[in-house]
C-alpha atoms as a PDB file:
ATOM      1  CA  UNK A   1      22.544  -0.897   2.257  1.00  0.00           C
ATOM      2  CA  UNK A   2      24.018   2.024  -0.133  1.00  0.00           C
ATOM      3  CA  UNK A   3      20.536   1.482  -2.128  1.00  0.00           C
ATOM      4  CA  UNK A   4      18.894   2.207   1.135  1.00  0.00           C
ATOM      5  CA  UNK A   5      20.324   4.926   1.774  1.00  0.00           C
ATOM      6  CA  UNK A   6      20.128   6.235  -1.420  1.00  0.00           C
ATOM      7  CA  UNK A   7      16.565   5.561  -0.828  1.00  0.00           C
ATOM      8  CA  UNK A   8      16.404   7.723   2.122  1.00  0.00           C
ATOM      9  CA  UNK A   9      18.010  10.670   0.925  1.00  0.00           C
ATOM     10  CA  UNK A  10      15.298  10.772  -1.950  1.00  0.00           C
ATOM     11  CA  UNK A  11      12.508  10.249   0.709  1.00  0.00           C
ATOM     12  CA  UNK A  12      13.609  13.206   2.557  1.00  0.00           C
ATOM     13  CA  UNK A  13      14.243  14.818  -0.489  1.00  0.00           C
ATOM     14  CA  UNK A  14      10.602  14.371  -1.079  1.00  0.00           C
ATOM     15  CA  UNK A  15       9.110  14.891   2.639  1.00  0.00           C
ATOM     16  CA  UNK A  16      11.037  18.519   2.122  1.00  0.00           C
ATOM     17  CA  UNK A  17       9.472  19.444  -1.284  1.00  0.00           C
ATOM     18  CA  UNK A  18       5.730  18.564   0.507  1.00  0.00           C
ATOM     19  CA  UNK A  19       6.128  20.101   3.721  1.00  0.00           C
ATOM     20  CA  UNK A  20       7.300  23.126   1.982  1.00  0.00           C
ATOM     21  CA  UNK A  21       4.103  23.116  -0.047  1.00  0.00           C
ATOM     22  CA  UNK A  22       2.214  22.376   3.237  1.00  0.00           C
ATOM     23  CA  UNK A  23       3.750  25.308   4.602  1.00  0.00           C
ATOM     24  CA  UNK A  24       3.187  28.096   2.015  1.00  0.00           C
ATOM     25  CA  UNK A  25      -0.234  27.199   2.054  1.00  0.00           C
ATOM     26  CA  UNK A  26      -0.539  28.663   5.711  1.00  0.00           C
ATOM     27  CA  UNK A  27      -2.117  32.317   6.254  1.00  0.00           C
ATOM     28  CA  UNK A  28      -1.511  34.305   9.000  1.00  0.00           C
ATOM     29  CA  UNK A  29      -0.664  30.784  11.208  1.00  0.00           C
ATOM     30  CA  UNK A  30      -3.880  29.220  10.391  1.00  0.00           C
ATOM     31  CA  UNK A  31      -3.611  25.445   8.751  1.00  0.00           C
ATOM     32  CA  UNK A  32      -4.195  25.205   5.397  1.00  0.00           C
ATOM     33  CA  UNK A  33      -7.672  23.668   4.597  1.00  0.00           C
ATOM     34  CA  UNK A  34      -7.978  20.826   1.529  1.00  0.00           C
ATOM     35  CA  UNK A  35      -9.013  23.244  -0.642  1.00  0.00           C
ATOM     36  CA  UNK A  36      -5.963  25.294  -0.323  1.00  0.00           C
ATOM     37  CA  UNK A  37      -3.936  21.738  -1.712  1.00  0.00           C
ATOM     38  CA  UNK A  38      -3.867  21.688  -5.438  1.00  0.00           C
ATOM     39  CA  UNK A  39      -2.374  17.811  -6.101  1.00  0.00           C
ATOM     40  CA  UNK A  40      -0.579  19.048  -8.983  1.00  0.00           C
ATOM     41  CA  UNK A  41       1.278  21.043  -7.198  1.00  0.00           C
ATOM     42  CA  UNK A  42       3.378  17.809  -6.049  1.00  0.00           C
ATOM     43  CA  UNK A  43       1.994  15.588  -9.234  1.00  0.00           C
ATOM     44  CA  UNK A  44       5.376  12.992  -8.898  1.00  0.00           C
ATOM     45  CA  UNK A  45       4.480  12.459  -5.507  1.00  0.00           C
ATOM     46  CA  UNK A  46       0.717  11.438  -5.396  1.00  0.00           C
ATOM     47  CA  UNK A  47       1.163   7.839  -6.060  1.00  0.00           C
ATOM     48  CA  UNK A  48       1.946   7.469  -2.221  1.00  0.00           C
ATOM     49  CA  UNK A  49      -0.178  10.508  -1.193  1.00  0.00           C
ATOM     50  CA  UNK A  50      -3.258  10.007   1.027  1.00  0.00           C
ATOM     51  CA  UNK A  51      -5.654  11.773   1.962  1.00  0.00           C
ATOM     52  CA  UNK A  52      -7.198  10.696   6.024  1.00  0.00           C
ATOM     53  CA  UNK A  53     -10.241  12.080   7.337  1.00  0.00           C
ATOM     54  CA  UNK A  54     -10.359  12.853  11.203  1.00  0.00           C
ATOM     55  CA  UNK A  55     -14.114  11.054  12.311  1.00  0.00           C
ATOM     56  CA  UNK A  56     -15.221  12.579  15.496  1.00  0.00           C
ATOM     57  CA  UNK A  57     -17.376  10.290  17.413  1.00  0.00           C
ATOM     58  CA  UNK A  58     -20.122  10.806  19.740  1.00  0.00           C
ATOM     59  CA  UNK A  59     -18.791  10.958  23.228  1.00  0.00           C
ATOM     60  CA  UNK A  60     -15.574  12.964  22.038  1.00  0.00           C
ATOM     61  CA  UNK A  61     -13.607   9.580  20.567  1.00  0.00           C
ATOM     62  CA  UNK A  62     -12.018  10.153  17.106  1.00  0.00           C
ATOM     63  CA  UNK A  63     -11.227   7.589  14.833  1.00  0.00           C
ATOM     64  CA  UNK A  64      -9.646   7.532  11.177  1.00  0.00           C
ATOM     65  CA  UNK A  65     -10.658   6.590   7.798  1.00  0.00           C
ATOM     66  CA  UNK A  66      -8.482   6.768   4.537  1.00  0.00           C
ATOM     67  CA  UNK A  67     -10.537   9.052   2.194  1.00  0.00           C
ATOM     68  CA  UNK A  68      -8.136   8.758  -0.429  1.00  0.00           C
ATOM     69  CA  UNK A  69      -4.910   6.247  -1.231  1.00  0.00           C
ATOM     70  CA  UNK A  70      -2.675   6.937  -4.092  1.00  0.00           C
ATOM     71  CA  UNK A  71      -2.272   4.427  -6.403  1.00  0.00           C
ATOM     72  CA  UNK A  72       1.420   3.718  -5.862  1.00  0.00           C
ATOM     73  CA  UNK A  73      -0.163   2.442  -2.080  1.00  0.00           C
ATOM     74  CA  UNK A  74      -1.664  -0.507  -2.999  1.00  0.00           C
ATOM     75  CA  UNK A  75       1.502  -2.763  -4.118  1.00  0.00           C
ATOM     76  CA  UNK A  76       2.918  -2.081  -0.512  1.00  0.00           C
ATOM     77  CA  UNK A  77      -0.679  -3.140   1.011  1.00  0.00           C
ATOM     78  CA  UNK A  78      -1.640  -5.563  -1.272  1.00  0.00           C
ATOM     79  CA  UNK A  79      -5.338  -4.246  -1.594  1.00  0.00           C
ATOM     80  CA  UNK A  80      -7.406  -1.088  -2.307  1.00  0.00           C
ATOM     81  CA  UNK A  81      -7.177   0.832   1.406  1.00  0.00           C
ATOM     82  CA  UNK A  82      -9.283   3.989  -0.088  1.00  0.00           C
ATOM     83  CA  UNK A  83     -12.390   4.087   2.529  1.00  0.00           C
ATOM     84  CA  UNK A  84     -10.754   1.776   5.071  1.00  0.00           C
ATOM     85  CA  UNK A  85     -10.433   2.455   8.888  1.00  0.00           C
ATOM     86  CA  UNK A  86      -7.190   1.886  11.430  1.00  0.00           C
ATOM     87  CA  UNK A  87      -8.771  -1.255  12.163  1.00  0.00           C
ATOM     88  CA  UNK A  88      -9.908  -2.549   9.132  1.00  0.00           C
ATOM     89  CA  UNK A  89      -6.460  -2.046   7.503  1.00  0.00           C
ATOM     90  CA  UNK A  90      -4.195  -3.182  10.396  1.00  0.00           C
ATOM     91  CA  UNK A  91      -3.376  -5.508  12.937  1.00  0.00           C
ATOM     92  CA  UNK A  92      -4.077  -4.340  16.460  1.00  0.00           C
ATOM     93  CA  UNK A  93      -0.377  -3.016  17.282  1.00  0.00           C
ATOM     94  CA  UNK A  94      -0.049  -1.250  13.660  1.00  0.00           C
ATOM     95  CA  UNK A  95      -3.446   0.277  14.173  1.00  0.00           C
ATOM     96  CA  UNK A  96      -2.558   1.321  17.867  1.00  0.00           C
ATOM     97  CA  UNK A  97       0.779   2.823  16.258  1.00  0.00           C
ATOM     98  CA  UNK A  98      -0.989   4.806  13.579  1.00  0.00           C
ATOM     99  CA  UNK A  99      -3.529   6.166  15.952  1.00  0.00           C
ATOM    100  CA  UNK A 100      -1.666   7.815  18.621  1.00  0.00           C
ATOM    101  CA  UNK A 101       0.622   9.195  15.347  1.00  0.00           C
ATOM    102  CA  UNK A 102      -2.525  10.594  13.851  1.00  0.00           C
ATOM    103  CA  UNK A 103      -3.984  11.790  17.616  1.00  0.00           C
ATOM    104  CA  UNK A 104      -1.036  13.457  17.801  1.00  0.00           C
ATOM    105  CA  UNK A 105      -1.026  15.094  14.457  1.00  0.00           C
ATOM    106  CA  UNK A 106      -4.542  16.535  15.574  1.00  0.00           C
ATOM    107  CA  UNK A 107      -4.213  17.556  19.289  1.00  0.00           C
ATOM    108  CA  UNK A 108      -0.497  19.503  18.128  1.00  0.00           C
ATOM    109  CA  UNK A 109      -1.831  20.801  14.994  1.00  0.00           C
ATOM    110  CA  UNK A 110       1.638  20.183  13.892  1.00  0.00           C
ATOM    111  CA  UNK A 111       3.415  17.922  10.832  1.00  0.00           C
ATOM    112  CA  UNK A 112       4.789  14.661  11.533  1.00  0.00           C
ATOM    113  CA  UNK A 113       7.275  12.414  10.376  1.00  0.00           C
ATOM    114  CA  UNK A 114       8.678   8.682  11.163  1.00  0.00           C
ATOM    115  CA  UNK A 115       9.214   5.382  10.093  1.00  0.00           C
ATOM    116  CA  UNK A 116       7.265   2.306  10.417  1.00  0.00           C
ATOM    117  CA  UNK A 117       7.739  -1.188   9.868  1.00  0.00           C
ATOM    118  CA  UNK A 118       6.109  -3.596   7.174  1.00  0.00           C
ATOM    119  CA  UNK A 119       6.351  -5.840   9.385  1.00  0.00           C
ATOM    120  CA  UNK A 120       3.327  -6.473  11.177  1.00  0.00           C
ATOM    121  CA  UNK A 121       2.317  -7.248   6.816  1.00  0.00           C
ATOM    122  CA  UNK A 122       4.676 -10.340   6.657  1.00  0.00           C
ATOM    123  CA  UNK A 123       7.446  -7.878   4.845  1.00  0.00           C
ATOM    124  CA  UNK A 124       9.771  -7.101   7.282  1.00  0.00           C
ATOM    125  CA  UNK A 125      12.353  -5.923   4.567  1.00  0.00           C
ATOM    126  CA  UNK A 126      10.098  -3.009   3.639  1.00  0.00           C
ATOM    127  CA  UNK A 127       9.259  -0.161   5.439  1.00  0.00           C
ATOM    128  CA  UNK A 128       7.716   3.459   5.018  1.00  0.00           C
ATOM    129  CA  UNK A 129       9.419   6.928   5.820  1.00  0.00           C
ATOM    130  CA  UNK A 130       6.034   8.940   6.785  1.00  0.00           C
ATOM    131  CA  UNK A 131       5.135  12.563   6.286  1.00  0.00           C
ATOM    132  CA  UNK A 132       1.614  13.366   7.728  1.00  0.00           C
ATOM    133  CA  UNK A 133       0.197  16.934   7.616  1.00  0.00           C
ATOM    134  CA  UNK A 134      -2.662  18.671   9.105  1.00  0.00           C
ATOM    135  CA  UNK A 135      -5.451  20.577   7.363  1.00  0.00           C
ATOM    136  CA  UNK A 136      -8.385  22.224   8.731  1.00  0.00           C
ATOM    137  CA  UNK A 137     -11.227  23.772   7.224  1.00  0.00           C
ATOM    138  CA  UNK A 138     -11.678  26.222   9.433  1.00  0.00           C
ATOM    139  CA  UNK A 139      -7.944  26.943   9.461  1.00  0.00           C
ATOM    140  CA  UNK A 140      -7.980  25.718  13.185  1.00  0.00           C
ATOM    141  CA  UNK A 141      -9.414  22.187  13.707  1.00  0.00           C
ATOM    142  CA  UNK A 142      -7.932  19.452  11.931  1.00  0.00           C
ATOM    143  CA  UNK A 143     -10.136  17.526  10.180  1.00  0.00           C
ATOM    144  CA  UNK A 144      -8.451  15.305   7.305  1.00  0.00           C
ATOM    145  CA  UNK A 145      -4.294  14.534   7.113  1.00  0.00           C
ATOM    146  CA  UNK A 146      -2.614  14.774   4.318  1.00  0.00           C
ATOM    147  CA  UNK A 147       0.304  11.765   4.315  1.00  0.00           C
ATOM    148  CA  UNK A 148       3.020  10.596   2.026  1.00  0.00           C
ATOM    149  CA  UNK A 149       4.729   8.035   2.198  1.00  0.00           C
ATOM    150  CA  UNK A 150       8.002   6.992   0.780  1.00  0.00           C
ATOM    151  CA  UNK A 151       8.571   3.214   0.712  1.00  0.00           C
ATOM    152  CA  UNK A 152      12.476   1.523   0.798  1.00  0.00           C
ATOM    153  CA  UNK A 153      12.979  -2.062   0.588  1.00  0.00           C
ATOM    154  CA  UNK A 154      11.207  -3.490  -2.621  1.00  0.00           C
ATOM    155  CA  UNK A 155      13.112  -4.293  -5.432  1.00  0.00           C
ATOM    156  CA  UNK A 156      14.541  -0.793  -6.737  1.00  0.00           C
ATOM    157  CA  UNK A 157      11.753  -0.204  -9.682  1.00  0.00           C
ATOM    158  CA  UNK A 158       9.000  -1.303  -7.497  1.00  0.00           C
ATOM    159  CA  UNK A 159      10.662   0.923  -4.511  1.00  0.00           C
ATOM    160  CA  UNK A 160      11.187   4.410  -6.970  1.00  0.00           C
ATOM    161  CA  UNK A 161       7.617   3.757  -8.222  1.00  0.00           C
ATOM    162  CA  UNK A 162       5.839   3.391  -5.007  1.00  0.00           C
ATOM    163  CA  UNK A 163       8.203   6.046  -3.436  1.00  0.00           C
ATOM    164  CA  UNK A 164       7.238   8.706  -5.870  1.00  0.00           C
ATOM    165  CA  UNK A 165      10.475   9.754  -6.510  1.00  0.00           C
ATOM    166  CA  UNK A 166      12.921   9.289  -9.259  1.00  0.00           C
ATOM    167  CA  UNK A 167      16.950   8.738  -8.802  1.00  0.00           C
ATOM    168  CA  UNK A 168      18.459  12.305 -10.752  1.00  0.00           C
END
């Protein structure tokens, strides 16, 4: 449990460092666009960071496809998820979960954070601490999400490697 919450403090630790980023990336209230984000700007980070592109659909649906997974992300899925959808990546609850996170991410324009389960995955001792960020291109519509995500429960090397984040 203390190696949790160890765990946890880093993860915020981390959420902190890239939604300060996020935010001083913002002009005159507008969202920053994905060519404000320079990735090296948070380089110990970016094995968890992804990069989600907001697919509008025809008839006003959206739907959500992982443009870009760090590596650190595929020892917690067990696969490459880079050009996967919701749907194609999780079962129907976890994909109804991560959709109405991500509809709300784009209808508030706002950041959002949480936890989720590794459960539906068979690995109910693991679970991610979530950071997901708008950008728009236009500074106003989001169109792609910038997440992180901090994973606590695998064995402690595993857990600092996929997290990100290193103990000080």
């Amino acid at each position: 449990m203390v190696a949790q919450l160890g765990a946890s403090a880093l993860a915020a630790r981390a959420h902190e460092e890239l939604l300060r980023y996020w935010a001083a990336q913002r002009r005159s209230g507008r969202l920053p666009a994905r060519a404000d984000i320079c990735p090296e700007a948070f380089k110990r980070l970016l094995p968890t960071v992804s990069l989600i592109d907001v697919v509008r659909l025809e008839g006003g649906g959206i739907d959500y496809r992982q443009r870009l997974a760090g590596t650190g992300l595929y020892s917690v899925y067990g696969r490459e998820i880079t050009g996967m959808k919701l749907t194609d990546l999780y079962s129907s609850s976890a994909a109804d979960y991560w959709r109405a996170e991500l509809d709300a991410v784009v209808a508030d324009r706002k950041p959002r954070v949480g936890s989720h389960s590794m459960a539906w995955r068979g690995a109910s001792h693991v679970s991610t601490l979530w950071l997901r960020l708008p950008l728009a291109s236009d500074g106003c519509e989001v169109d792609m999400i910038l997440g992180y995500d901090a994973v606590i429960g695998l064995k402690s090397e595993r857990a600092v490697y996929a997290s990100g984040i290193r103990a000080a």
